[in-house]
Protein backbone atom coordinates (compact mmCIF):
# COMPACT_ATOMS: atom_id res chain seq x y z
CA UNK A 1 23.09 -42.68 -95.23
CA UNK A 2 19.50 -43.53 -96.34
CA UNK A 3 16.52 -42.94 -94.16
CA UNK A 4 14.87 -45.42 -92.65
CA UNK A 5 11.08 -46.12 -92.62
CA UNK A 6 8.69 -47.71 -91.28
CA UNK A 7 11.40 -49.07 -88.45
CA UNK A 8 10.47 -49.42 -84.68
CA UNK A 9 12.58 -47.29 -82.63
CA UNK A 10 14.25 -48.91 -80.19
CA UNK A 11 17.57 -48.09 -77.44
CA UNK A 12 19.17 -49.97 -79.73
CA UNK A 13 18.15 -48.36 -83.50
CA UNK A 14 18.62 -45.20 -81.56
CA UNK A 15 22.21 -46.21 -80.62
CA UNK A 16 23.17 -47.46 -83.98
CA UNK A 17 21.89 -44.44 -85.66
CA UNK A 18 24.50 -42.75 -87.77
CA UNK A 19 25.06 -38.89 -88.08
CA UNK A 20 23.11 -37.11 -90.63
CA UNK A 21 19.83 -39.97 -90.46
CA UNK A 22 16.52 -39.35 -89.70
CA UNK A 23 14.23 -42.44 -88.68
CA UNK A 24 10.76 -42.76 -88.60
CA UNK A 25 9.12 -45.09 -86.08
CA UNK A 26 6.55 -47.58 -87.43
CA UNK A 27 4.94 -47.70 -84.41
CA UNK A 28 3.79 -43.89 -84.11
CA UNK A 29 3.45 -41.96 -87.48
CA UNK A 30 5.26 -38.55 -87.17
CA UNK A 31 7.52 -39.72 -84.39
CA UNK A 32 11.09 -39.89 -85.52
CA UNK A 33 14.77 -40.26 -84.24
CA UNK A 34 17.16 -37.12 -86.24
CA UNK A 35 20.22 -37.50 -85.59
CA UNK A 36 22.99 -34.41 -86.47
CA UNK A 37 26.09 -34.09 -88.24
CA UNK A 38 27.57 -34.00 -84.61
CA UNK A 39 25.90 -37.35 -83.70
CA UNK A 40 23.55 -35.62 -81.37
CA UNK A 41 20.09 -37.68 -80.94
CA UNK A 42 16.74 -36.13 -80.93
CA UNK A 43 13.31 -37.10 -80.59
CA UNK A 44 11.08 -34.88 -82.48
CA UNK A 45 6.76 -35.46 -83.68
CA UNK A 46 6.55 -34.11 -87.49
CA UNK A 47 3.23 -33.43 -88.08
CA UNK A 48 1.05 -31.28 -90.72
CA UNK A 49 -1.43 -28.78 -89.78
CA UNK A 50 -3.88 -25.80 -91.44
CA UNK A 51 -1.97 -26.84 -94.69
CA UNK A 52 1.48 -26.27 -93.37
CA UNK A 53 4.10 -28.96 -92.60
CA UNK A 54 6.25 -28.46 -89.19
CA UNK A 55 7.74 -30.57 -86.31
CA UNK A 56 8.02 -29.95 -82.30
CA UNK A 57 11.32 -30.91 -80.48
CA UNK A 58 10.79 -33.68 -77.73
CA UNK A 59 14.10 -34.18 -76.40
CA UNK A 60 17.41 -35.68 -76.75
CA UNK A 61 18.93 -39.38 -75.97
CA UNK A 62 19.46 -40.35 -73.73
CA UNK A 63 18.07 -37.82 -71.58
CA UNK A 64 14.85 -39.36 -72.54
CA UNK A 65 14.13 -43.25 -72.94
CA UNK A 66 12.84 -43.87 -76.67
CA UNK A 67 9.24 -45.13 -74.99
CA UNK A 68 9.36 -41.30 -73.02
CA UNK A 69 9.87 -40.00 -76.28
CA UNK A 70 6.86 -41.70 -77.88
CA UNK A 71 4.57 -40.83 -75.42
CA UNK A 72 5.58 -37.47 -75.47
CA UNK A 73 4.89 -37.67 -79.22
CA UNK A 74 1.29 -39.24 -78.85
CA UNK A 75 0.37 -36.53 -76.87
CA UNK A 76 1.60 -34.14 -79.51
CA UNK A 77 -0.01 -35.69 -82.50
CA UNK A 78 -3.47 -35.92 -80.44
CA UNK A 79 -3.60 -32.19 -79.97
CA UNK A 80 -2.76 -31.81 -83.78
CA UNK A 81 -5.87 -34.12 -84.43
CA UNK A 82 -7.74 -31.83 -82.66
CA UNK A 83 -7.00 -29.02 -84.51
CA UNK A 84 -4.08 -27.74 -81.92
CA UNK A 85 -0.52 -26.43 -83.13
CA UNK A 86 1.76 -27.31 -80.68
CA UNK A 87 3.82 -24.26 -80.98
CA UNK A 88 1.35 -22.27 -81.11
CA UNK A 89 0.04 -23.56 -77.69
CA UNK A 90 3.23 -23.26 -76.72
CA UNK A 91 3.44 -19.44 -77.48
CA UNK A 92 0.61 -18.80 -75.65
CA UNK A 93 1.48 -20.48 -72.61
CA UNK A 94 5.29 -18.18 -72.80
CA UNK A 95 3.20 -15.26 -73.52
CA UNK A 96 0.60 -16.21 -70.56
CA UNK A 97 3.77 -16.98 -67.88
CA UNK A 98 5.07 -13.16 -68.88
CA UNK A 99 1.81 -11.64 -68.77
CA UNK A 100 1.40 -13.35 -64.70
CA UNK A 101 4.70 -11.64 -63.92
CA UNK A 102 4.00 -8.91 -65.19
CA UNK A 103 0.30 -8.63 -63.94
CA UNK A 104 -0.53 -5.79 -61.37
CA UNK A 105 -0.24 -5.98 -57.84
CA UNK A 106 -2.26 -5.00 -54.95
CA UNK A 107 0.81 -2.87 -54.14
CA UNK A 108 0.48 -1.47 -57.72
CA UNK A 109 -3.65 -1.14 -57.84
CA UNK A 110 -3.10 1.08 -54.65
CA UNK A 111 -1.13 3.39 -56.21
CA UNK A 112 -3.01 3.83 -59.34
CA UNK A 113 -5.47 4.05 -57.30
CA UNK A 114 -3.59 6.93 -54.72
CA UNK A 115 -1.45 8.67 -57.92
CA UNK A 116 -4.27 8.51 -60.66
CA UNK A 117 -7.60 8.16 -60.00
CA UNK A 118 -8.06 10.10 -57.00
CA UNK A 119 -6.32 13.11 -58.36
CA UNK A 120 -8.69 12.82 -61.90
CA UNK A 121 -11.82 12.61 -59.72
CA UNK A 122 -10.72 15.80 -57.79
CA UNK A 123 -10.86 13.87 -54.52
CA UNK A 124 -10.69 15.91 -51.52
CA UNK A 125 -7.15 15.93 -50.08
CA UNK A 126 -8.64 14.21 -46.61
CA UNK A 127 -10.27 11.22 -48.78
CA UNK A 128 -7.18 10.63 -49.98
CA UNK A 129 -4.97 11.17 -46.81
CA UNK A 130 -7.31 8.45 -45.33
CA UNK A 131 -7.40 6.24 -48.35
CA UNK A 132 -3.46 6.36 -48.06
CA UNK A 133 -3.29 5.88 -44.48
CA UNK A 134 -5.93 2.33 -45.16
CA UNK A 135 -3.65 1.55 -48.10
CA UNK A 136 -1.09 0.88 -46.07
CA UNK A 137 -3.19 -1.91 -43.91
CA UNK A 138 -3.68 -3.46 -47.43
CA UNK A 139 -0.15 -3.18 -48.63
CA UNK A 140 1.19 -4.24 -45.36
CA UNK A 141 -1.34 -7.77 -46.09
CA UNK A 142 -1.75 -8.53 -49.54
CA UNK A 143 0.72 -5.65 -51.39
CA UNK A 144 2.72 -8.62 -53.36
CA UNK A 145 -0.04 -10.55 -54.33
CA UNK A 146 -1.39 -10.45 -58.13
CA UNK A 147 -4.56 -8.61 -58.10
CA UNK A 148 -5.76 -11.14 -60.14
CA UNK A 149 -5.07 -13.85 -57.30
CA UNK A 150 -6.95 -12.01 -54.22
CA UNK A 151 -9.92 -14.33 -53.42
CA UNK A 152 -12.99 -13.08 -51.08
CA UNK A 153 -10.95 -15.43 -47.84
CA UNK A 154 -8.34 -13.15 -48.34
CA UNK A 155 -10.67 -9.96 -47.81
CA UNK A 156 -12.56 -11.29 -45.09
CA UNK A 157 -9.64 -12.44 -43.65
CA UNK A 158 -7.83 -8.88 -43.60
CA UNK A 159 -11.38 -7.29 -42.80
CA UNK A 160 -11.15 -9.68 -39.66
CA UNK A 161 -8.05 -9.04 -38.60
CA UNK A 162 -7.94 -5.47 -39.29
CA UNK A 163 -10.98 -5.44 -36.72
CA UNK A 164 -9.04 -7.31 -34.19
CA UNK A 165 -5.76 -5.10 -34.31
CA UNK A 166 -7.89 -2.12 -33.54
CA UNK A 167 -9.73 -4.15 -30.84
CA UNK A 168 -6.30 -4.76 -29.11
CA UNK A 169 -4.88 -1.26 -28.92
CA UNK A 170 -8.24 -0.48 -27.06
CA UNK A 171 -9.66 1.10 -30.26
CA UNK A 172 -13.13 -0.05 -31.99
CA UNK A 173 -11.98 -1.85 -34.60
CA UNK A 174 -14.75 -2.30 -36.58
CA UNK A 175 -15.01 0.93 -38.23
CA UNK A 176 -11.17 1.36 -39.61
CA UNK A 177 -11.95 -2.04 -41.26
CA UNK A 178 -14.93 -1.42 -42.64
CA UNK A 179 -13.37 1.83 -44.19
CA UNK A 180 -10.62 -0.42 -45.43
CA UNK A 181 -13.51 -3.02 -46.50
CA UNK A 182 -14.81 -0.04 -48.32
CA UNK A 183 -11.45 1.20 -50.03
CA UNK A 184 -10.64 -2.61 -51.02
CA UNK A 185 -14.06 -2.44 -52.77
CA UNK A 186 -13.22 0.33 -54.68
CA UNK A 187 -9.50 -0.61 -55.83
CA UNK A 188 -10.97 -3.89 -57.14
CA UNK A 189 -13.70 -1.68 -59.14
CA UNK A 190 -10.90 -0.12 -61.03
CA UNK A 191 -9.17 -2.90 -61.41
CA UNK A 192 -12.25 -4.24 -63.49
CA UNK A 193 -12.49 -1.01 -65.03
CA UNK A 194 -8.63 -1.56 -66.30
CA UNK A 195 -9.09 -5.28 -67.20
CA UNK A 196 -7.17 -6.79 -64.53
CA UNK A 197 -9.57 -9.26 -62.96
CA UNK A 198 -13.25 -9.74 -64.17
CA UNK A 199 -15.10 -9.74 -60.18
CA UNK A 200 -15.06 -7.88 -56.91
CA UNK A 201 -13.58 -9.88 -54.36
CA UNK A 202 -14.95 -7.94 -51.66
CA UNK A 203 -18.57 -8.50 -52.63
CA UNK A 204 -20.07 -10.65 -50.22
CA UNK A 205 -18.00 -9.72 -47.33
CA UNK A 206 -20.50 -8.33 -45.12
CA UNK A 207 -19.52 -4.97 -42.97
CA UNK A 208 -19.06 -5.24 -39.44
CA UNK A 209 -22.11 -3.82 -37.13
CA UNK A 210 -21.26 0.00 -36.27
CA UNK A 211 -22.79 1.54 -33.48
CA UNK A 212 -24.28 5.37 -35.03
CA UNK A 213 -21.42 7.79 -33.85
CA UNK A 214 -22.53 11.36 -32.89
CA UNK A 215 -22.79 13.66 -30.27
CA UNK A 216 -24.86 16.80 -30.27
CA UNK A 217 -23.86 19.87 -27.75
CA UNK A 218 -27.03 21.04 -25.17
CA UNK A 219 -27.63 24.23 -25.03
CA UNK A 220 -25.57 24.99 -21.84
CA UNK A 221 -22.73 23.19 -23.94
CA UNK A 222 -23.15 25.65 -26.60
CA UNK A 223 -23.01 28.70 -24.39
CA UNK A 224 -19.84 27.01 -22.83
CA UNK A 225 -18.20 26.85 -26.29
CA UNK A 226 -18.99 30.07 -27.40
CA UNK A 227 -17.80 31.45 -24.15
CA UNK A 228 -14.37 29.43 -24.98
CA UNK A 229 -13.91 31.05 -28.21
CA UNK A 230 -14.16 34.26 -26.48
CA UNK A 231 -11.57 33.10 -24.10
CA UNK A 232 -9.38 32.09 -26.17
CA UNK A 233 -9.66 34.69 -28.99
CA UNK A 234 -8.56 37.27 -25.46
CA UNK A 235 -5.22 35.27 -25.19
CA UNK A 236 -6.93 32.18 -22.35
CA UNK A 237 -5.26 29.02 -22.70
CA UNK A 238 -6.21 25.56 -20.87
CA UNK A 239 -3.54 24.78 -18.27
CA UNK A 240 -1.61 21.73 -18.18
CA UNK A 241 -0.27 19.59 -15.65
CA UNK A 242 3.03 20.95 -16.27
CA UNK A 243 2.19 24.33 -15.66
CA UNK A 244 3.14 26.56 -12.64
CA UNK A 245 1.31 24.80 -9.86
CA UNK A 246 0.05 28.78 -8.87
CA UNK A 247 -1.81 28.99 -11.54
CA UNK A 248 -3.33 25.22 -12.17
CA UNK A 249 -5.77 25.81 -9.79
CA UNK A 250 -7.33 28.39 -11.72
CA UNK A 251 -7.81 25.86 -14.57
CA UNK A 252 -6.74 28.58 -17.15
CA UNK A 253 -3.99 31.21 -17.50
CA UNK A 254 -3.41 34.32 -19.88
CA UNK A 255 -1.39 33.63 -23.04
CA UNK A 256 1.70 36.75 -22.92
CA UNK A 257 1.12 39.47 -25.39
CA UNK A 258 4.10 38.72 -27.01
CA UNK A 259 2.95 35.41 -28.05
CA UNK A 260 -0.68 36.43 -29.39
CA UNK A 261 -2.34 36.78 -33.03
CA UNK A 262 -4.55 37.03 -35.56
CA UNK A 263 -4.60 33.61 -36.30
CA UNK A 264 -5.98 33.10 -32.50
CA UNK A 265 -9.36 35.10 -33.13
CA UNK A 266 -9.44 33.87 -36.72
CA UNK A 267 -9.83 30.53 -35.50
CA UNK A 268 -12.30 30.81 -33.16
CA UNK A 269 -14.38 32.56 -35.34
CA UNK A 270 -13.95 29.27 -37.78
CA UNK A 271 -15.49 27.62 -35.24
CA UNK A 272 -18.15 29.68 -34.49
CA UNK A 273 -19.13 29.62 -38.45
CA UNK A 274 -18.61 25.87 -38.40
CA UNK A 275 -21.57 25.84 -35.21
CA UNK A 276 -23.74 28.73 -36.92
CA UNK A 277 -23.92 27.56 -40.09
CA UNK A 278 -22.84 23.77 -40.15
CA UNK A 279 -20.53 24.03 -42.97
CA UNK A 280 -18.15 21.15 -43.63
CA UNK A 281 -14.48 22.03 -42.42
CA UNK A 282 -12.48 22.75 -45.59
CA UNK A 283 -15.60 24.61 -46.56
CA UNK A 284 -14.81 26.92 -43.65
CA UNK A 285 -11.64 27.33 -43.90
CA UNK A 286 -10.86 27.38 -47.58
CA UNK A 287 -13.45 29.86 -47.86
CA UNK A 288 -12.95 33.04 -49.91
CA UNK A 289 -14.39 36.39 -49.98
CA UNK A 290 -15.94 36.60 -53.49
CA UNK A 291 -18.18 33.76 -52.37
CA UNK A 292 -20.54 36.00 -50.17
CA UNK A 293 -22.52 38.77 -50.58
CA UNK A 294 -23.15 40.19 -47.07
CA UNK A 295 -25.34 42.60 -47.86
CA UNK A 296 -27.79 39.66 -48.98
CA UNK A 297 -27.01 37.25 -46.42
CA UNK A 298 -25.36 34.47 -49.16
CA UNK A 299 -22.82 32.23 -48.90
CA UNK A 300 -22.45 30.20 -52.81
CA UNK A 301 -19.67 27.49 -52.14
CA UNK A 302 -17.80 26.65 -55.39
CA UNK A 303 -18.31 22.88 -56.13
CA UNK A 304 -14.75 22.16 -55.43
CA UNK A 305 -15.08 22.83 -51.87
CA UNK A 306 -18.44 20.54 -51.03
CA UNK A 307 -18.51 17.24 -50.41
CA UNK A 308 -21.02 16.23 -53.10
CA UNK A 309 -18.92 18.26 -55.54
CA UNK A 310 -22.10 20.73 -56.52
CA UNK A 311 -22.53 24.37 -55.86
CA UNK A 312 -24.15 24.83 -52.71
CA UNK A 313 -26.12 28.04 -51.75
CA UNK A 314 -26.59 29.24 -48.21
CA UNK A 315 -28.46 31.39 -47.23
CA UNK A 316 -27.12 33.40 -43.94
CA UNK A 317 -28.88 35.22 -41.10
CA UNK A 318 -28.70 35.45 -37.48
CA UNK A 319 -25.18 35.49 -35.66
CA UNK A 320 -23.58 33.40 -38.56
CA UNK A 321 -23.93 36.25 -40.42
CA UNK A 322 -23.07 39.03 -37.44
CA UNK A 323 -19.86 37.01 -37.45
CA UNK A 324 -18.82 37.06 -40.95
CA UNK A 325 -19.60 41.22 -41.09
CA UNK A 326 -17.19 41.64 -38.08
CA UNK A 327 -14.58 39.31 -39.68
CA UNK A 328 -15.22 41.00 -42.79
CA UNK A 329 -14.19 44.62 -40.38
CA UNK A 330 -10.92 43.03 -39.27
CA UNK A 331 -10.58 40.60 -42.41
CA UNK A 332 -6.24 40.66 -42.41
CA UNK A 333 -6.38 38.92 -46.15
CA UNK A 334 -8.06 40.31 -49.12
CA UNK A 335 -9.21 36.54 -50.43
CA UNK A 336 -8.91 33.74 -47.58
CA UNK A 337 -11.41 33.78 -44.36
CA UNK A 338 -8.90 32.23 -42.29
CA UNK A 339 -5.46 32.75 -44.41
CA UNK A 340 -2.66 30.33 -43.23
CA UNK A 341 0.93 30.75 -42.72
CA UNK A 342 1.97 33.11 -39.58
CA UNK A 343 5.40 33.20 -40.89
CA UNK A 344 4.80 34.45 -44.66
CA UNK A 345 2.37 37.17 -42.42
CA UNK A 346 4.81 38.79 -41.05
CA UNK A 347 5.43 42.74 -41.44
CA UNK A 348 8.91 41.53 -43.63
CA UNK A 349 7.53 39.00 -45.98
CA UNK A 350 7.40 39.33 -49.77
CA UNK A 351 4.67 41.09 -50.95
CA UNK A 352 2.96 40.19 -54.19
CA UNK A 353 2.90 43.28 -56.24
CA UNK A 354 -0.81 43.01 -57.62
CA UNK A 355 -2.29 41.74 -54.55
CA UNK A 356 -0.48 43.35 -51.74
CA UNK A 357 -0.63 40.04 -49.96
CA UNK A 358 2.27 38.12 -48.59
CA UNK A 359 3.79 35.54 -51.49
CA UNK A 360 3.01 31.61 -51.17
CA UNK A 361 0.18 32.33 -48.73
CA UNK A 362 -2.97 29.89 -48.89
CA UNK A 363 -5.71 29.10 -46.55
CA UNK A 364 -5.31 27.76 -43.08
CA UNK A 365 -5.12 23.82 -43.11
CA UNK A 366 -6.82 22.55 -39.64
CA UNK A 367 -7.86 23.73 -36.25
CA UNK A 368 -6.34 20.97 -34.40
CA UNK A 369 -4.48 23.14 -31.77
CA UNK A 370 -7.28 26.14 -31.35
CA UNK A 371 -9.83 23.08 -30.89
CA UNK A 372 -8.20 21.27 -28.21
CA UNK A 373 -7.68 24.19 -26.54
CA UNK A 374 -11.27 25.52 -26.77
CA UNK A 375 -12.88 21.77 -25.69
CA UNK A 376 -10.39 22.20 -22.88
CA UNK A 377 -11.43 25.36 -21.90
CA UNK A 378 -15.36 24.83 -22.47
CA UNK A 379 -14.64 21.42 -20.11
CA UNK A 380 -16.18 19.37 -23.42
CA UNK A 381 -14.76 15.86 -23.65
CA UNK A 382 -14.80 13.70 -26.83
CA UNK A 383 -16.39 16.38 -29.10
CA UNK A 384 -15.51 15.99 -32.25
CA UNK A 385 -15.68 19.08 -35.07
CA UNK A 386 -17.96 17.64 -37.00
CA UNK A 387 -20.28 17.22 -34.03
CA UNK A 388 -20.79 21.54 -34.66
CA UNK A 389 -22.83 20.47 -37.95
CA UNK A 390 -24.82 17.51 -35.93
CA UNK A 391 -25.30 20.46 -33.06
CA UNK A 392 -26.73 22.96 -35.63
CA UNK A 393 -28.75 19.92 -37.61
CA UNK A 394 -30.27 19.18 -33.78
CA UNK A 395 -31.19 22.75 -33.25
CA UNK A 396 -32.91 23.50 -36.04
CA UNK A 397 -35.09 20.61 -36.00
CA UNK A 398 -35.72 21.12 -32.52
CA UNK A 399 -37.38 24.53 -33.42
CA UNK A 400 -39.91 23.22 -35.96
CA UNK A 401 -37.04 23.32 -38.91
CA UNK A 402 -38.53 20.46 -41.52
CA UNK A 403 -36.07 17.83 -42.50
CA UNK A 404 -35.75 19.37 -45.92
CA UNK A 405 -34.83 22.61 -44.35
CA UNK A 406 -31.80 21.28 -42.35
CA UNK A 407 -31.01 18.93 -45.42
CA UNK A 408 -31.06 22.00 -47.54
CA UNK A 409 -28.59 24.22 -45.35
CA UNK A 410 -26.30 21.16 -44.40
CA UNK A 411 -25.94 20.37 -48.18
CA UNK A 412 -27.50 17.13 -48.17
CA UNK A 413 -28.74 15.30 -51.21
CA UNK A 414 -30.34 12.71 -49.20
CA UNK A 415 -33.25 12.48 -46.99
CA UNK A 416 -31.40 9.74 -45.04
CA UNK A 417 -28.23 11.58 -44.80
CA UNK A 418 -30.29 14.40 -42.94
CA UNK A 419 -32.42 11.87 -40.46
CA UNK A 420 -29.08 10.53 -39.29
CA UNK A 421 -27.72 13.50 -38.33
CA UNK A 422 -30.74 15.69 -37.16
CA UNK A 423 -32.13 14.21 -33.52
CA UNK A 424 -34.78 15.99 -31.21
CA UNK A 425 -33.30 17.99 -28.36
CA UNK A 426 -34.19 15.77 -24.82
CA UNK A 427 -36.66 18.18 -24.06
CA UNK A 428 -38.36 18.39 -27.19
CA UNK A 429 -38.40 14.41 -27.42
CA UNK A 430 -39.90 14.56 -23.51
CA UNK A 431 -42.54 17.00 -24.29
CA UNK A 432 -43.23 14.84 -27.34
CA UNK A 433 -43.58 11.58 -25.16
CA UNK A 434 -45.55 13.83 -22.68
CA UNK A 435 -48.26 15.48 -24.85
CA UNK A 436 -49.35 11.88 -27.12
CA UNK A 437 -49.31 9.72 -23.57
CA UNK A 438 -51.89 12.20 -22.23
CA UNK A 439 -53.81 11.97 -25.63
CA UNK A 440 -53.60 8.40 -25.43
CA UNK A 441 -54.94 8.80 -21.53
CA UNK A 442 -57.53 10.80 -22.59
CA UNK A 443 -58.80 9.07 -25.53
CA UNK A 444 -58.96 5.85 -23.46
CA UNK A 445 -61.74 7.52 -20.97
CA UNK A 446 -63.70 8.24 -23.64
């Protein structure tokens, strides 16, 4: 059969087609009825573009009407006009639907973030115990959505109710989301980092007001503590409620022999080096042997221990350093302070051949248990561990210490960081307050 041209398609050209034809509509160039050997209809725009002839599929009849058809084919030939090949558009759009389900999630962001990242930038293991412990808020929220998709409503919406979840188990809120506030920030960083969005949805979501947590021992707090270590390094544990009512009234009661150890005196002596010195935690108790020289009064913490991941130098005098030569007496490892693991310490555990020390052995992990107990024993409520370095920072600005001197033993690399943790002793502050009104008293008489 001939082709026709220049022929308006119509339901009824379109029905009278024969198999094997092609028709071209007069009405819109390049939009034509092809009709198969079969006898199957189908719409399709022929066009020519950057040199090369080719044609785009519409859509059968009668599925679509012949004026569907030649709309559809308008539209076609207008992009082609404008320089657009259909298919080509029409890859990119396929290749643009895979690439959105395929595109990260928050879910997957988190653990790039958790199984990647952290571990390249040596992140201590409690950042990352934390960050996990946030991730989960964020997971729990927003894990399925495309990180691509998360808007700034959607982080001050989580920030928001994070806040109010804490609120109603009688917690305050506001700082476990403004942690998460802060971990959100720094997902979406890497994210940009990795090409997955181009902005930072958190920026712009303002942190919620924290009141300044600390708490700094008085001196007759101290003395209680340090008498608690002693206590409990002799075998004195706190008793509980459900303790022999004989011995509650006494507040305290001797730990058997039986059930004594090193690991009792070791730890409080951790925390006696955490309040003479003000060392971070993990920098107590992952501390080694090689890294002082007694006999000097130094204490050089490898980078991988500090917080601000540089070498810090202490210098040690005083009863931080009475402490460590007494441990160093009784030391019962040849390379940890405070070496973990009462089982593996046992008489019958594998010894390592070269060192002589137990196999698997590291350093101890926390002071938890030893701390409660201590607190308990000391009658301190809500003192924290970390409230040993604020103590120390307090004391030694109370005796005429400079700021730079208490930055320079806490391991500080900010000013700031120091003045927040460093307060004035009551008394000191009193006497302060005391001595400039009577100048002021005195000046005003002149």
């Amino acid at each position: 059969m001939p082709k026709l041209s220049d022929t308006r398609l119509t339901k009824s050209v379109v029905e009278a087609a024969q198999p094997g034809q092609t028709i071209s509509d007069s009405e819109v160039r390049g939009f034509r009825l092809v009709v198969s050997k079969s006898g199957t209809r189908r719409f399709v725009a022929s066009y020519r573009i950057h040199g090369r002839s080719s044609m785009k599929a519409l859509g059968a009849f009668p599925t679509f009407t012949v004026q569907e058809a030649r709309d559809m084919a308008r539209e076609v030939l207008r992009k082609v006009r404008a320089g657009v090949d259909p298919h080509v558009e029409e890859r990119a759009a396929r290749e643009a639907e895979e690439a959105a389900k395929n595109a990260p999630t928050v879910e997957s962001l988190s653990k790039v973030y958790l199984e990647d990242y952290a571990p390249s930038q040596a992140l201590r293991s409690s950042t990352i115990r934390h960050a996990r412990q946030l991730s989960r808020i964020a997971i729990e929220a927003l894990g399925s959505k495309k990180v691509e998709a998360v808007t700034i409503t959607d982080i001050r919406k989580l920030h928001g109710d994070t806040r109010a979840a804490g609120i109603a188990r009688g917690t305050k809120g506001v700082y476990q989301a403004n942690r998460l506030l802060a971990l959100l920030s720094k997902l979406f960083s890497l994210a940009i980092e990795r090409g997955w969005r181009n902005d930072n949805p958190c920026r712009g979501v303002r942190k919620f007001p924290e009141d300044q947590r600390w708490q700094n021992l008085s001196e007759g707090e101290v003395k209680r503590l340090l008498r608690a270590c002693e206590d409990y390094a002799a075998g004195l544990r706190p008793v509980s409620p459900d303790d022999d009512p004989e011995t509650v009234e006494h507040k305290t009661k001797p730990l058997p022999e039986t059930e004594r150890s090193a690991t009792d005196r070791e730890a409080a002596d951790a925390i006696r080096l955490l309040l003479f010195t003000g060392a971070r935690l993990q920098e107590v108790l992952k501390a080694e042997w090689s890294q002082f020289d007694l006999e000097r009064g130094l204490w050089q913490k490898p980078s991988a221990h500090t917080k601000t991941k540089r070498i810090h130098r202490l210098e040690l005098e005083g009863p931080a350093l009475e402490t460590l030569k007494a441990m160093f007496e009784r030391k019962s490892h040849s390379v940890y302070l405070f070496p973990g693991s009462t089982e593996k310490r046992r008489k019958s555990a594998p010894v390592d051949i070269n060192s002589g020390e137990p196999v698997g052995i590291g350093p101890r992990a926390d002071l938890k248990h030893p701390w409660r107990a201590i607190t308990a024993l000391a009658g301190l409520e809500g003192v924290r561990l970390h409230d040993l370095r604020r103590t120390l920072a307090s004391f030694m600005l109370s005796g005429g210490s400079t700021l730079a001197t208490v930055g320079k033993a806490l391991g500080h690399t900010q000013a700031s960081t120091t003045a927040r943790y460093a307060t004035l002793e009551d008394s000191v502050q009193r006497e302060g307050l005391k001595a400039a009104g009577e100048r002021m008293v005195g000046s005003s008489e002149l």
